[in-house]
PDB file of N, CA and C in Angstrom:
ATOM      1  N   UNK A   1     -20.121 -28.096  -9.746  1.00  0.00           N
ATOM      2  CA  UNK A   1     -19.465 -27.004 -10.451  1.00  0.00           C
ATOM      3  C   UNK A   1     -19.624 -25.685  -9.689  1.00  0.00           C
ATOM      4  N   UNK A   2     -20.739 -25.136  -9.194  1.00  0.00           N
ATOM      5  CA  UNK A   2     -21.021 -24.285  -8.580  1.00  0.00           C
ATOM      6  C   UNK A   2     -20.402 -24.144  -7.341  1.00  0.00           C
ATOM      7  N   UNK A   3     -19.912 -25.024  -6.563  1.00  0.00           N
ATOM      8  CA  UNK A   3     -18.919 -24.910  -5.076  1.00  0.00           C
ATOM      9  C   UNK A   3     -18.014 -25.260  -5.545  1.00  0.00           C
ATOM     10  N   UNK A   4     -16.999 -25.663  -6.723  1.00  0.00           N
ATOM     11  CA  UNK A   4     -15.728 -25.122  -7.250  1.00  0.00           C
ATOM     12  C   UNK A   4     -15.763 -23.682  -7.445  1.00  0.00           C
ATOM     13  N   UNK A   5     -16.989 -23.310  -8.079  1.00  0.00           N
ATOM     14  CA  UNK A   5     -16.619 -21.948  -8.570  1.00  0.00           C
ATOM     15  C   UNK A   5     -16.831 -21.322  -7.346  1.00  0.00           C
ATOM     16  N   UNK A   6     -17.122 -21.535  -6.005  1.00  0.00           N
ATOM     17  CA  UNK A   6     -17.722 -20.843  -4.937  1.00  0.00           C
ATOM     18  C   UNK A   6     -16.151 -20.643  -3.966  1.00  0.00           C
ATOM     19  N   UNK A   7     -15.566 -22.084  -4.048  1.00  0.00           N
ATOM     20  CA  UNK A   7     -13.988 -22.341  -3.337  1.00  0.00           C
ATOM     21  C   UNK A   7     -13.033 -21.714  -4.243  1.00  0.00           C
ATOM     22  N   UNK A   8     -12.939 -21.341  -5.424  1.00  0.00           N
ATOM     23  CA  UNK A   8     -12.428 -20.364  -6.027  1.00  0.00           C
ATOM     24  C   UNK A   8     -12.256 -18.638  -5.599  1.00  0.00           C
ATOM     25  N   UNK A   9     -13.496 -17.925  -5.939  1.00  0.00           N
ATOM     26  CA  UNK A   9     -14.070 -17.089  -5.293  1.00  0.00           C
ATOM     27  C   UNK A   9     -13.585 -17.220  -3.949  1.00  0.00           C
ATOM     28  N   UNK A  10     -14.177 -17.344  -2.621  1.00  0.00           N
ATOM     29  CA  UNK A  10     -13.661 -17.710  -1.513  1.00  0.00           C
ATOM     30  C   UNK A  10     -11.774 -17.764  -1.399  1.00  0.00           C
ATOM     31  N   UNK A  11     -11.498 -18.675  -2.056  1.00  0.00           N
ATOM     32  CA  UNK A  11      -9.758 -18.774  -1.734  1.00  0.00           C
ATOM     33  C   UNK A  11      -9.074 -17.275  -2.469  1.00  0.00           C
ATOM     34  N   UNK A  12      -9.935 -16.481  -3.036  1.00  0.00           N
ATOM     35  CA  UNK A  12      -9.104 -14.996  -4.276  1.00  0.00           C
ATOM     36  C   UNK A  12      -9.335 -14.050  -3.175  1.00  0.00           C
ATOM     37  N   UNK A  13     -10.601 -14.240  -2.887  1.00  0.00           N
ATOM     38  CA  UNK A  13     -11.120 -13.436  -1.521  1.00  0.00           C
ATOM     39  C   UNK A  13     -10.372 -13.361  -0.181  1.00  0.00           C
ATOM     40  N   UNK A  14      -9.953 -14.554   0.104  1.00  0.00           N
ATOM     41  CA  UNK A  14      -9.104 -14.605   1.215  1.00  0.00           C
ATOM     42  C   UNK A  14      -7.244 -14.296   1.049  1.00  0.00           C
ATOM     43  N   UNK A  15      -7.273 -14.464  -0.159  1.00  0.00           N
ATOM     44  CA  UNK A  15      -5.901 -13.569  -0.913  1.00  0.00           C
ATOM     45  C   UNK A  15      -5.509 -12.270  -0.974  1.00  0.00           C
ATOM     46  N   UNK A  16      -6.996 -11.517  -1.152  1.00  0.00           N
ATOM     47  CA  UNK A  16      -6.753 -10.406  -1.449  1.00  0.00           C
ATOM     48  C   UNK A  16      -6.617  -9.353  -0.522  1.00  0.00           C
ATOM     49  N   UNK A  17      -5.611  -8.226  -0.332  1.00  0.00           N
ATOM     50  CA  UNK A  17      -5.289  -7.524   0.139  1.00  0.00           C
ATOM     51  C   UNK A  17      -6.388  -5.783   0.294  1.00  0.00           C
ATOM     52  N   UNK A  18      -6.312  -5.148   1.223  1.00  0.00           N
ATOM     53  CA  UNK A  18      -7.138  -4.482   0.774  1.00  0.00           C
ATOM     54  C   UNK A  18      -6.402  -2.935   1.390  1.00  0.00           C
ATOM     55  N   UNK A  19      -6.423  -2.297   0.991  1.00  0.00           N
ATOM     56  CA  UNK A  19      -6.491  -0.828   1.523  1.00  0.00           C
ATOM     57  C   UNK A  19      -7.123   0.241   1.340  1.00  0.00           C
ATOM     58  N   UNK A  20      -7.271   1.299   1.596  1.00  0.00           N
ATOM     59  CA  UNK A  20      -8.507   2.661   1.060  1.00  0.00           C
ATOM     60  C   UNK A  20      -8.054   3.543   1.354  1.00  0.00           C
ATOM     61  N   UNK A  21      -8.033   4.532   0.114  1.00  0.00           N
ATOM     62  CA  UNK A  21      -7.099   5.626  -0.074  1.00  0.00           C
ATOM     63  C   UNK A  21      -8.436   6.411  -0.906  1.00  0.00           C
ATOM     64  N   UNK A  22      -9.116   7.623  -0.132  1.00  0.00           N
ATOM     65  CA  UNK A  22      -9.320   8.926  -0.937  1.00  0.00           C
ATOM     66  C   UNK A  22     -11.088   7.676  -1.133  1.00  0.00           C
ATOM     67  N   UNK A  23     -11.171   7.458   0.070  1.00  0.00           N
ATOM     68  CA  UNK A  23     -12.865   6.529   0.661  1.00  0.00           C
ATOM     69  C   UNK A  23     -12.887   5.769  -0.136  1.00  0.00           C
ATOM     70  N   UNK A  24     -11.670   5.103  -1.385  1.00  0.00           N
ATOM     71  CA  UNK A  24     -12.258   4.029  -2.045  1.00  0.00           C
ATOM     72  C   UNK A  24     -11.431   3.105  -1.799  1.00  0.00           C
ATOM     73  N   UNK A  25     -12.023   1.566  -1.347  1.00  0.00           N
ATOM     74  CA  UNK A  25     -11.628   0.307  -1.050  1.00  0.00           C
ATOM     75  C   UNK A  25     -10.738   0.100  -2.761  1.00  0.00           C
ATOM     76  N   UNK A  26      -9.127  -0.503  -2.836  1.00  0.00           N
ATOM     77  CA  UNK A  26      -8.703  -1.276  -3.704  1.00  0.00           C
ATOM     78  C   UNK A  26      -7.933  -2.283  -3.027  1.00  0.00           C
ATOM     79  N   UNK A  27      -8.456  -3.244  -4.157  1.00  0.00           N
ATOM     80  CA  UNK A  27      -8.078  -4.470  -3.531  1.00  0.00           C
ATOM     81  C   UNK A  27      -7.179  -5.065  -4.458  1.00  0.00           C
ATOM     82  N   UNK A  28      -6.142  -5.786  -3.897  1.00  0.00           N
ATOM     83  CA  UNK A  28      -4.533  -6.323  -4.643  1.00  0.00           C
ATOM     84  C   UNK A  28      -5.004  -7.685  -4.276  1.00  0.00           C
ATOM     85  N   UNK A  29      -4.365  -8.761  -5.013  1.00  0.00           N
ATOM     86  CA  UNK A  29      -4.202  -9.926  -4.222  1.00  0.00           C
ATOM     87  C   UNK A  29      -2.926 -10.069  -4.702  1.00  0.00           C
ATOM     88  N   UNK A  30      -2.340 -11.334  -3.965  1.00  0.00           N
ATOM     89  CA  UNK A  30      -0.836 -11.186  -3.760  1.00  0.00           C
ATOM     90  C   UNK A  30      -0.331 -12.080  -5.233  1.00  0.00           C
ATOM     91  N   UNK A  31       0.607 -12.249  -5.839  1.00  0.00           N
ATOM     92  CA  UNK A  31       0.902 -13.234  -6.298  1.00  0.00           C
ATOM     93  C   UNK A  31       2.261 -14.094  -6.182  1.00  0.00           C
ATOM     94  N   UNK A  32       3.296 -12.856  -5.784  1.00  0.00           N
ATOM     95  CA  UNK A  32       4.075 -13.674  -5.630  1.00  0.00           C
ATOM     96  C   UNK A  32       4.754 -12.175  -4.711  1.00  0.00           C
ATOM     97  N   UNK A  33       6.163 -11.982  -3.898  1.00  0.00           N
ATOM     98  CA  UNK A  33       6.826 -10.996  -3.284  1.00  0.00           C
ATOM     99  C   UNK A  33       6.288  -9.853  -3.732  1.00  0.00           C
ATOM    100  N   UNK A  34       5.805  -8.831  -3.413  1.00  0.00           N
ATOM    101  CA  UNK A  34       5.752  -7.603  -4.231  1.00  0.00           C
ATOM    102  C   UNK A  34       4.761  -7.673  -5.535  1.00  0.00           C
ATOM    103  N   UNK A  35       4.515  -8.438  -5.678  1.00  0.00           N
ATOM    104  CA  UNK A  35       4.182  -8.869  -7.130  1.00  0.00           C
ATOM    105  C   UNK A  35       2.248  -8.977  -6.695  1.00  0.00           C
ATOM    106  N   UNK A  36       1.278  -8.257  -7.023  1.00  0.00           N
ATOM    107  CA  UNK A  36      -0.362  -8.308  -7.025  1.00  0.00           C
ATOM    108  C   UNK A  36      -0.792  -7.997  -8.256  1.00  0.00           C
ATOM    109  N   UNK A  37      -2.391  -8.747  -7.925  1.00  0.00           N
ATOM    110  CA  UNK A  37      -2.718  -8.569  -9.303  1.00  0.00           C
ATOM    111  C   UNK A  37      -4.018  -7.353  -9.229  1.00  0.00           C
ATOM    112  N   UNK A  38      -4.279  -6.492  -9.820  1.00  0.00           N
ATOM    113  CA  UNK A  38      -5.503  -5.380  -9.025  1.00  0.00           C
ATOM    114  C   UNK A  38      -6.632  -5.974  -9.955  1.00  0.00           C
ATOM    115  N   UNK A  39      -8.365  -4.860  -9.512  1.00  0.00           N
ATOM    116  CA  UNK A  39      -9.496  -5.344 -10.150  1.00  0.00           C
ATOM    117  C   UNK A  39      -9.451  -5.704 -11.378  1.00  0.00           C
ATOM    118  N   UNK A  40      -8.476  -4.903 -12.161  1.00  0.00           N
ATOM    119  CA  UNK A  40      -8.523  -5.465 -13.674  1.00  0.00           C
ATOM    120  C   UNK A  40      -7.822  -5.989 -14.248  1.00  0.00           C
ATOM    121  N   UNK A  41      -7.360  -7.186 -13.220  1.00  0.00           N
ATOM    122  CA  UNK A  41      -6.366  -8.360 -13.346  1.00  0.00           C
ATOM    123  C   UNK A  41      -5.251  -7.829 -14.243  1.00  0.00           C
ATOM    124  N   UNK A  42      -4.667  -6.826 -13.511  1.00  0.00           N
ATOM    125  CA  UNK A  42      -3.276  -6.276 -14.178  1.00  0.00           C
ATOM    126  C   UNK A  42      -2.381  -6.376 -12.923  1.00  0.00           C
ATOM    127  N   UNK A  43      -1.147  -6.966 -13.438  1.00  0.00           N
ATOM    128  CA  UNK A  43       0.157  -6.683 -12.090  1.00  0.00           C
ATOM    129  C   UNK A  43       0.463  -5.646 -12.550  1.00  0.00           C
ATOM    130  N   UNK A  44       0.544  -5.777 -10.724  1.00  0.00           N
ATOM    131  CA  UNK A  44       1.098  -4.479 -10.444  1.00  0.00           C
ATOM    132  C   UNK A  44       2.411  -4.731  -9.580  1.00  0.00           C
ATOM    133  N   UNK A  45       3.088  -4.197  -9.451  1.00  0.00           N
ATOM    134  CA  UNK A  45       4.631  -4.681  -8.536  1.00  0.00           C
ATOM    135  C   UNK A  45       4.559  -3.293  -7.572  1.00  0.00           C
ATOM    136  N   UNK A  46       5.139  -3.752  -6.152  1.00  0.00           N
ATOM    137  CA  UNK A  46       5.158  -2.274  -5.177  1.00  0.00           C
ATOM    138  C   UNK A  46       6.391  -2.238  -4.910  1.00  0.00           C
ATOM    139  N   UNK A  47       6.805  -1.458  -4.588  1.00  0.00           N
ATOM    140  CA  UNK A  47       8.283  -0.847  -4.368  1.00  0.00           C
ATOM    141  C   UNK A  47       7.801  -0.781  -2.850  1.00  0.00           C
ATOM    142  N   UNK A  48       8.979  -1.060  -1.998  1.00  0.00           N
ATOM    143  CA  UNK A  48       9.632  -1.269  -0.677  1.00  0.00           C
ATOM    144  C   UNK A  48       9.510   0.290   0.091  1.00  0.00           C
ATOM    145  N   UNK A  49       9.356   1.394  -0.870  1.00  0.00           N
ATOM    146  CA  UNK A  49       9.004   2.541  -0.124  1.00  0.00           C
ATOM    147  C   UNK A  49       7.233   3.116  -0.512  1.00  0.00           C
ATOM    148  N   UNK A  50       7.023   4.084  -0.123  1.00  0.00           N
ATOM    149  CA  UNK A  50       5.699   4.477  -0.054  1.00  0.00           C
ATOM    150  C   UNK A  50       6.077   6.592   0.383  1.00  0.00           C
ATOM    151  N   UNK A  51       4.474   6.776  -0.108  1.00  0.00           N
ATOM    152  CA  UNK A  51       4.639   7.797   0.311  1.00  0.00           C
ATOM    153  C   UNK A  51       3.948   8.025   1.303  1.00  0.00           C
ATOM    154  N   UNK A  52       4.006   8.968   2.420  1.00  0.00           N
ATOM    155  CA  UNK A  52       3.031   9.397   3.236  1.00  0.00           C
ATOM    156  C   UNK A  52       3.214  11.146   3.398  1.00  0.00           C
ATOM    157  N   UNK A  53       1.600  11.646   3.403  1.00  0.00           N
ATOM    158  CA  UNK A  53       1.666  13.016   4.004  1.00  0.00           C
ATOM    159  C   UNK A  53       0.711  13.461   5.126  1.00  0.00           C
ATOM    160  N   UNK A  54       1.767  14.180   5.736  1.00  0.00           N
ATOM    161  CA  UNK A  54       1.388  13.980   7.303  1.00  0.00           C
ATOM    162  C   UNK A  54       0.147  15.508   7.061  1.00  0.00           C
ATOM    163  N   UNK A  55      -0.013  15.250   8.191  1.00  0.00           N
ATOM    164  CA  UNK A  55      -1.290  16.597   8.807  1.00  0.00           C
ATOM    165  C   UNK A  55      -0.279  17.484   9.005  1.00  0.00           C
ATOM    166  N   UNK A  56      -1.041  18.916   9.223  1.00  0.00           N
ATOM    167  CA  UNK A  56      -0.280  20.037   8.969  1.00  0.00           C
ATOM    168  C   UNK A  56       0.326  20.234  10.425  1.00  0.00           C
ATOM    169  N   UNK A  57       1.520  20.169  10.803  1.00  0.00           N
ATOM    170  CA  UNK A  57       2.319  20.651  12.277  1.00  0.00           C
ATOM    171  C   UNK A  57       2.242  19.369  12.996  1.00  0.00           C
ATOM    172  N   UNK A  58       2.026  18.434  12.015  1.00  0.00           N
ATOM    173  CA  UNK A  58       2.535  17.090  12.674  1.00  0.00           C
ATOM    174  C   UNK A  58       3.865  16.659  12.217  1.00  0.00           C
ATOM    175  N   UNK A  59       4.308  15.501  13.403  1.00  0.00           N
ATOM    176  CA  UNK A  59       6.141  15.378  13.002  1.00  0.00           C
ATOM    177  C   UNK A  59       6.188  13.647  12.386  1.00  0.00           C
ATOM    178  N   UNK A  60       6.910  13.849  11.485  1.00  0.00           N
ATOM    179  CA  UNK A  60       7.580  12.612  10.782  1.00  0.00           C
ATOM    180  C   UNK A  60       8.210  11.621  11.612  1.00  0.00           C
ATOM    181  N   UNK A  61       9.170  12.295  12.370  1.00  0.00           N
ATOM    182  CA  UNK A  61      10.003  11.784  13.072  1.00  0.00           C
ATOM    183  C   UNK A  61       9.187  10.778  14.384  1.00  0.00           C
ATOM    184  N   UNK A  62       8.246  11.485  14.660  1.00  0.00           N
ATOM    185  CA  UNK A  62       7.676  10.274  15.430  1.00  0.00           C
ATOM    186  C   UNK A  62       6.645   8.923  15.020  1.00  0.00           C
ATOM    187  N   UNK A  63       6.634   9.619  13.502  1.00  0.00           N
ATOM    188  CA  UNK A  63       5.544   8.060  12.848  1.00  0.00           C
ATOM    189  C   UNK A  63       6.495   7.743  12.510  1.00  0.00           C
ATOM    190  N   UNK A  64       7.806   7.858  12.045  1.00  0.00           N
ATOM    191  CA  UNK A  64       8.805   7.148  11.783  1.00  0.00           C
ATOM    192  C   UNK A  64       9.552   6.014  12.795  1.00  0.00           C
ATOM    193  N   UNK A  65       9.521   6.156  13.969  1.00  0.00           N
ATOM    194  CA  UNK A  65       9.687   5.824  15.517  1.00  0.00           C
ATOM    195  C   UNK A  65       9.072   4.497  15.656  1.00  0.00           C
ATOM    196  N   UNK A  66       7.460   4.991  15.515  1.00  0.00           N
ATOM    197  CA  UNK A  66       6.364   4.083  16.024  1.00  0.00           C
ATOM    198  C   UNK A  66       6.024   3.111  15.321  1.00  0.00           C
ATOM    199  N   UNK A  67       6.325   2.848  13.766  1.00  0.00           N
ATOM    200  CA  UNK A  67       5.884   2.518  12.285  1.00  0.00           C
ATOM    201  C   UNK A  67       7.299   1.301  11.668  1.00  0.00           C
ATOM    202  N   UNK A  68       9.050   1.939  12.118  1.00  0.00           N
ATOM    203  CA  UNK A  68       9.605   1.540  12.292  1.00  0.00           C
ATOM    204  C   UNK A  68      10.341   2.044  10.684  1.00  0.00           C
ATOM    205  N   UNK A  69      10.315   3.094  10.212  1.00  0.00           N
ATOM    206  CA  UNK A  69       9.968   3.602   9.014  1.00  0.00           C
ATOM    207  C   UNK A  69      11.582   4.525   8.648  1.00  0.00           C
ATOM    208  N   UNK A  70      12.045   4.265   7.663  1.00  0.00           N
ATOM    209  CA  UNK A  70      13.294   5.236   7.203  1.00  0.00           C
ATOM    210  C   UNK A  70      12.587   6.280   6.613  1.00  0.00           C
ATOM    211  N   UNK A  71      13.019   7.606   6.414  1.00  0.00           N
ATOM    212  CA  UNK A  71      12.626   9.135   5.678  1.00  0.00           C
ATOM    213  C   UNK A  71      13.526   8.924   4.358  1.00  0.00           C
ATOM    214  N   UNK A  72      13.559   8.518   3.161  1.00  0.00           N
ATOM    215  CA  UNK A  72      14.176   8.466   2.221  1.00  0.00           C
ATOM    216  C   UNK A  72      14.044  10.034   1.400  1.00  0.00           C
ATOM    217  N   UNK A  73      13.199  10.729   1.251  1.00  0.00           N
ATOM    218  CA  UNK A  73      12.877  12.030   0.691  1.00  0.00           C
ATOM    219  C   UNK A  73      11.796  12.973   1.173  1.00  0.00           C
ATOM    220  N   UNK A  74      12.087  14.160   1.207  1.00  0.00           N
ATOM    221  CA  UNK A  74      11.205  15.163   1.985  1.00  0.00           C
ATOM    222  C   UNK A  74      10.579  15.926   0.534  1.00  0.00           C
ATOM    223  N   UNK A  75       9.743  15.891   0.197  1.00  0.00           N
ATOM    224  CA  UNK A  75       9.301  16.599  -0.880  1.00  0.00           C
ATOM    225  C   UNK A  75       8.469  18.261  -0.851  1.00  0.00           C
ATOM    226  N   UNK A  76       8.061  18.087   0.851  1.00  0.00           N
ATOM    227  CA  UNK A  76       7.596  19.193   1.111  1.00  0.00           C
ATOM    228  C   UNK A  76       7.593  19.321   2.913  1.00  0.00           C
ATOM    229  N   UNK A  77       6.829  20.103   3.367  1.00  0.00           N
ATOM    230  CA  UNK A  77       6.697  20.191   4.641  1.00  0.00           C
ATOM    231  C   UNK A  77       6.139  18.821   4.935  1.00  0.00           C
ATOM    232  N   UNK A  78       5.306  18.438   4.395  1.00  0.00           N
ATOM    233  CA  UNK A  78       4.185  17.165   4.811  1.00  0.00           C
ATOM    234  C   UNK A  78       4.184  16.199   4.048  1.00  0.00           C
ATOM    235  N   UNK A  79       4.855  16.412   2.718  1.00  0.00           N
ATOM    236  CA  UNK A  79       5.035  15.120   2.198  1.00  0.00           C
ATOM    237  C   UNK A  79       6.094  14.360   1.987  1.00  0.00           C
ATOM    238  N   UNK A  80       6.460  12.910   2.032  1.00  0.00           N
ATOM    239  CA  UNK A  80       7.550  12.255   2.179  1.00  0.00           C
ATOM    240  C   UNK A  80       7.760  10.836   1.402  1.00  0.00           C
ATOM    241  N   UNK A  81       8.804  10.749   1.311  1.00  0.00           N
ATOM    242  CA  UNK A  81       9.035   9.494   1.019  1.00  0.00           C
ATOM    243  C   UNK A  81       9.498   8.438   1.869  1.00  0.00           C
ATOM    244  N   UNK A  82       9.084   7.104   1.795  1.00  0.00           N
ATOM    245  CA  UNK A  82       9.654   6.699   3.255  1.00  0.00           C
ATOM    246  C   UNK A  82      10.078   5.114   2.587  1.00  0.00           C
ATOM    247  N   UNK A  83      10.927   4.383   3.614  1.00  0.00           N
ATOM    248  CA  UNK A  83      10.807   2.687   2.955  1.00  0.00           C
ATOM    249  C   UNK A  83      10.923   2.513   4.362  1.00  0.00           C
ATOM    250  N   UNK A  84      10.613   0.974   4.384  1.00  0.00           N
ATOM    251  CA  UNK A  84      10.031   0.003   5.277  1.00  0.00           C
ATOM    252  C   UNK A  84      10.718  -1.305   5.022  1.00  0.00           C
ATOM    253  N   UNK A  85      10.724  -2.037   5.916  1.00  0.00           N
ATOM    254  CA  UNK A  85      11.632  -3.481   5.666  1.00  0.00           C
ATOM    255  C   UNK A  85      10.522  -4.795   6.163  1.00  0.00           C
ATOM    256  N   UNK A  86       9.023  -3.730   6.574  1.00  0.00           N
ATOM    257  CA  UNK A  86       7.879  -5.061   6.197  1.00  0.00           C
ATOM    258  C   UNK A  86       7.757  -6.145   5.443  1.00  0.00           C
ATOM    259  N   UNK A  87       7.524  -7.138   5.619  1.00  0.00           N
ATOM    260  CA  UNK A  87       7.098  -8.133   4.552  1.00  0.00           C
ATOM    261  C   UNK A  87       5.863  -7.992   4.260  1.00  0.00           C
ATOM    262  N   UNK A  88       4.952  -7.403   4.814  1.00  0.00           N
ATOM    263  CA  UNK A  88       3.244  -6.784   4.644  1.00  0.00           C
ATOM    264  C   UNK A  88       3.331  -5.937   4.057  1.00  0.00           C
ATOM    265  N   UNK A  89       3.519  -5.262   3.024  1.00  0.00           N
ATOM    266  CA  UNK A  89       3.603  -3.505   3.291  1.00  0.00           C
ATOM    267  C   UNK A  89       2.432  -2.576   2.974  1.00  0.00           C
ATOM    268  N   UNK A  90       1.655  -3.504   2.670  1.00  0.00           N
ATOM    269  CA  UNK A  90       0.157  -3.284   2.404  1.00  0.00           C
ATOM    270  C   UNK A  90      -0.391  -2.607   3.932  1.00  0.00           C
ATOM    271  N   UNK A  91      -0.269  -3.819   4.762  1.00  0.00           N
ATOM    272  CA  UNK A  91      -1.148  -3.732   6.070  1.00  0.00           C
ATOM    273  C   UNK A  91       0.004  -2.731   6.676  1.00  0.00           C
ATOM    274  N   UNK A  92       1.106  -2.550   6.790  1.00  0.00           N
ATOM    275  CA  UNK A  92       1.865  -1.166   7.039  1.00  0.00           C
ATOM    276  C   UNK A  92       0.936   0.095   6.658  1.00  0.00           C
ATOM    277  N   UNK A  93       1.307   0.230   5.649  1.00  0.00           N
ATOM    278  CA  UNK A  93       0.796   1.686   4.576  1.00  0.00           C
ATOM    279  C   UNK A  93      -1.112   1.633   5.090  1.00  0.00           C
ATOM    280  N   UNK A  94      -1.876   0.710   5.173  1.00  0.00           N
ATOM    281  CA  UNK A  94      -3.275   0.575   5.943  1.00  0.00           C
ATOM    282  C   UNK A  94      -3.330   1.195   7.162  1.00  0.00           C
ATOM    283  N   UNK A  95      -2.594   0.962   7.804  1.00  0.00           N
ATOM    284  CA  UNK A  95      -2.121   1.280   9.467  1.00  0.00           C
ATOM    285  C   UNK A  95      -1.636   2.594   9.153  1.00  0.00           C
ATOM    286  N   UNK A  96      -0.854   2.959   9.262  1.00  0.00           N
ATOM    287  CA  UNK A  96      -0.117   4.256   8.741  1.00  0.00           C
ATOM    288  C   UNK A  96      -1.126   5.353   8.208  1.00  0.00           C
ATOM    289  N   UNK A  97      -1.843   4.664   6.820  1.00  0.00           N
ATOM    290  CA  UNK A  97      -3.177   5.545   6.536  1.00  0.00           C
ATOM    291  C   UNK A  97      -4.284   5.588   7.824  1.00  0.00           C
ATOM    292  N   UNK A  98      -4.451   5.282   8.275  1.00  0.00           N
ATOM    293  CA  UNK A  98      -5.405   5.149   9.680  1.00  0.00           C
ATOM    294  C   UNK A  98      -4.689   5.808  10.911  1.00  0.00           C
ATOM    295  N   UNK A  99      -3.808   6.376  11.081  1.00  0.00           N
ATOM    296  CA  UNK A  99      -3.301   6.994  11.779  1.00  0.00           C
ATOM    297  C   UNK A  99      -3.779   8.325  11.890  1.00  0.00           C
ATOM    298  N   UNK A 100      -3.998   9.094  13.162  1.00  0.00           N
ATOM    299  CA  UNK A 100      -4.467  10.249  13.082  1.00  0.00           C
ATOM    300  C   UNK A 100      -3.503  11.554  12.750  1.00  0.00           C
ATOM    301  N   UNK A 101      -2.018  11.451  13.087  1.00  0.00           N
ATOM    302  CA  UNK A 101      -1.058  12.100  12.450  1.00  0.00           C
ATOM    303  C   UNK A 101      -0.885  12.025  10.625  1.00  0.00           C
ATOM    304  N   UNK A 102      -1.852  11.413   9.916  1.00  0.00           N
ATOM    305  CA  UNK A 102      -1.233  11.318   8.492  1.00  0.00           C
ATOM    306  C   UNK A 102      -2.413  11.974   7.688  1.00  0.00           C
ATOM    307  N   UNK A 103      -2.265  12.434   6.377  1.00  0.00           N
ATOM    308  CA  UNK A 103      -3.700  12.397   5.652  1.00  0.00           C
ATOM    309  C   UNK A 103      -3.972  11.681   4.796  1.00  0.00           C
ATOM    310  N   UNK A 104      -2.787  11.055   4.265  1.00  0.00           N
ATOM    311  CA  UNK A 104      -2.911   9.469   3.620  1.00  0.00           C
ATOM    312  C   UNK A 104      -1.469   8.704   3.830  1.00  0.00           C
ATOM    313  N   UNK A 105      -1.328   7.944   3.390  1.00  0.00           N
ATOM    314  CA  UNK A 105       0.306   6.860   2.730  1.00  0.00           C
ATOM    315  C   UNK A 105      -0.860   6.250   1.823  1.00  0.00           C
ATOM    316  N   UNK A 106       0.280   6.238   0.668  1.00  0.00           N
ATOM    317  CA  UNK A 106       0.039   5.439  -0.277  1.00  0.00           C
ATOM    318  C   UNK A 106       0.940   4.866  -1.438  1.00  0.00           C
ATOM    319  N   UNK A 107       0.955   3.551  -1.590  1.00  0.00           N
ATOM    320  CA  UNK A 107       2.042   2.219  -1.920  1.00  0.00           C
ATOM    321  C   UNK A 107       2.785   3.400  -3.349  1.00  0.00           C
ATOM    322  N   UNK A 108       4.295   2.948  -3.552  1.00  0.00           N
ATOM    323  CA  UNK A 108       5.006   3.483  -5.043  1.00  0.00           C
ATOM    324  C   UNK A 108       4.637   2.678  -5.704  1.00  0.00           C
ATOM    325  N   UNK A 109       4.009   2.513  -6.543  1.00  0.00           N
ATOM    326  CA  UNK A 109       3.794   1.702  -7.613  1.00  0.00           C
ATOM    327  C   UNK A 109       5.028   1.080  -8.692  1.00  0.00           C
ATOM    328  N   UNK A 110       5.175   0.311  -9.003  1.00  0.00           N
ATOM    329  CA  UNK A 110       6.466   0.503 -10.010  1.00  0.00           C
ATOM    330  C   UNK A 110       6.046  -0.299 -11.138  1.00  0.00           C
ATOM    331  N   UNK A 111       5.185   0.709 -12.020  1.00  0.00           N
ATOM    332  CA  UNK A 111       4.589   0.515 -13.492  1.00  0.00           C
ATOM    333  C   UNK A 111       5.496   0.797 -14.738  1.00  0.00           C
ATOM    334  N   UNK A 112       5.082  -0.408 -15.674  1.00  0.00           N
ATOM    335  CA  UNK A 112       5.932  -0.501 -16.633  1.00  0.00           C
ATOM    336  C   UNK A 112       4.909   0.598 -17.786  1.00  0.00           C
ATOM    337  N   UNK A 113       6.042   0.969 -18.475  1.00  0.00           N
ATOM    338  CA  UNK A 113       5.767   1.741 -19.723  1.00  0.00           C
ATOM    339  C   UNK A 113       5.370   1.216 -20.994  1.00  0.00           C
ATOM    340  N   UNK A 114       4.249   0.966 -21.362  1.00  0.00           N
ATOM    341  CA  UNK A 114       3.199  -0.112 -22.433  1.00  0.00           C
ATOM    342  C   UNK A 114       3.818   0.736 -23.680  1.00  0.00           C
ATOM    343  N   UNK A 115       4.108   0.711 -24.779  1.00  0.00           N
ATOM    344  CA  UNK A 115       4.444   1.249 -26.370  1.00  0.00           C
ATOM    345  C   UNK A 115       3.105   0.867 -27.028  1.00  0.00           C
ATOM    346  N   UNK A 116       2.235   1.605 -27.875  1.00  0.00           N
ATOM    347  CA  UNK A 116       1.870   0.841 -28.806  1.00  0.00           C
ATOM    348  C   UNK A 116       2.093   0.420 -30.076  1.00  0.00           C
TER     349      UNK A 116
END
């Protein structure tokens, strides 16, 4: 029972996606296209664009270049909206955040509206 529950563990672990935004590790695992489940086993669905904001007197146009990235909305000098035609878009937006031109990217979420 204990190395079922261990190959369990292990196979969620090797599922799960990870990125870090603002020094804290969150971790997605996948479930189906677009479709993850986060720590408190809630889906979450990501939208095909993301945001990123660049460092101050840095250019868009060339993480856009290098990244492979459309500019869908300019919201400010440094902040943007962008989409991507990744099938990763996790490890995109990871990369992208790790870039020394950016001060973060981070995934659109596309959350449903709960009623009670």
């Amino acid at each position: 029972m204990k190395l079922f529950i261990g190959v369990i563990i292990l196979f969620s672990i090797l599922h799960a996606q990870n990125y870090i935004f603002n020094n804290k590790q969150i971790s997605l695992e996948q479930i189906k296209e677009n479709i993850y489940r986060d720590e408190n086993n809630k889906e979450v669905r990501l939208k095909n664009n993301f945001f990123i904001k660049m460092q101050v007197g840095k250019n868009i146009k060339q993480l856009a270049k290098k990244y492979d990235i459309d500019i869908i909305k300019k919201y400010s000098k440094q902040l943007y909206l962008v989409k991507s035609t990744s099938q990763n878009i996790l490890d995109l937006i990871q990369q992208i955040n790790d870039d020394a031109n950016t001060l973060y990217a981070y995934p659109n979420f596309n959350k449903k509206i709960e009623t009670r």
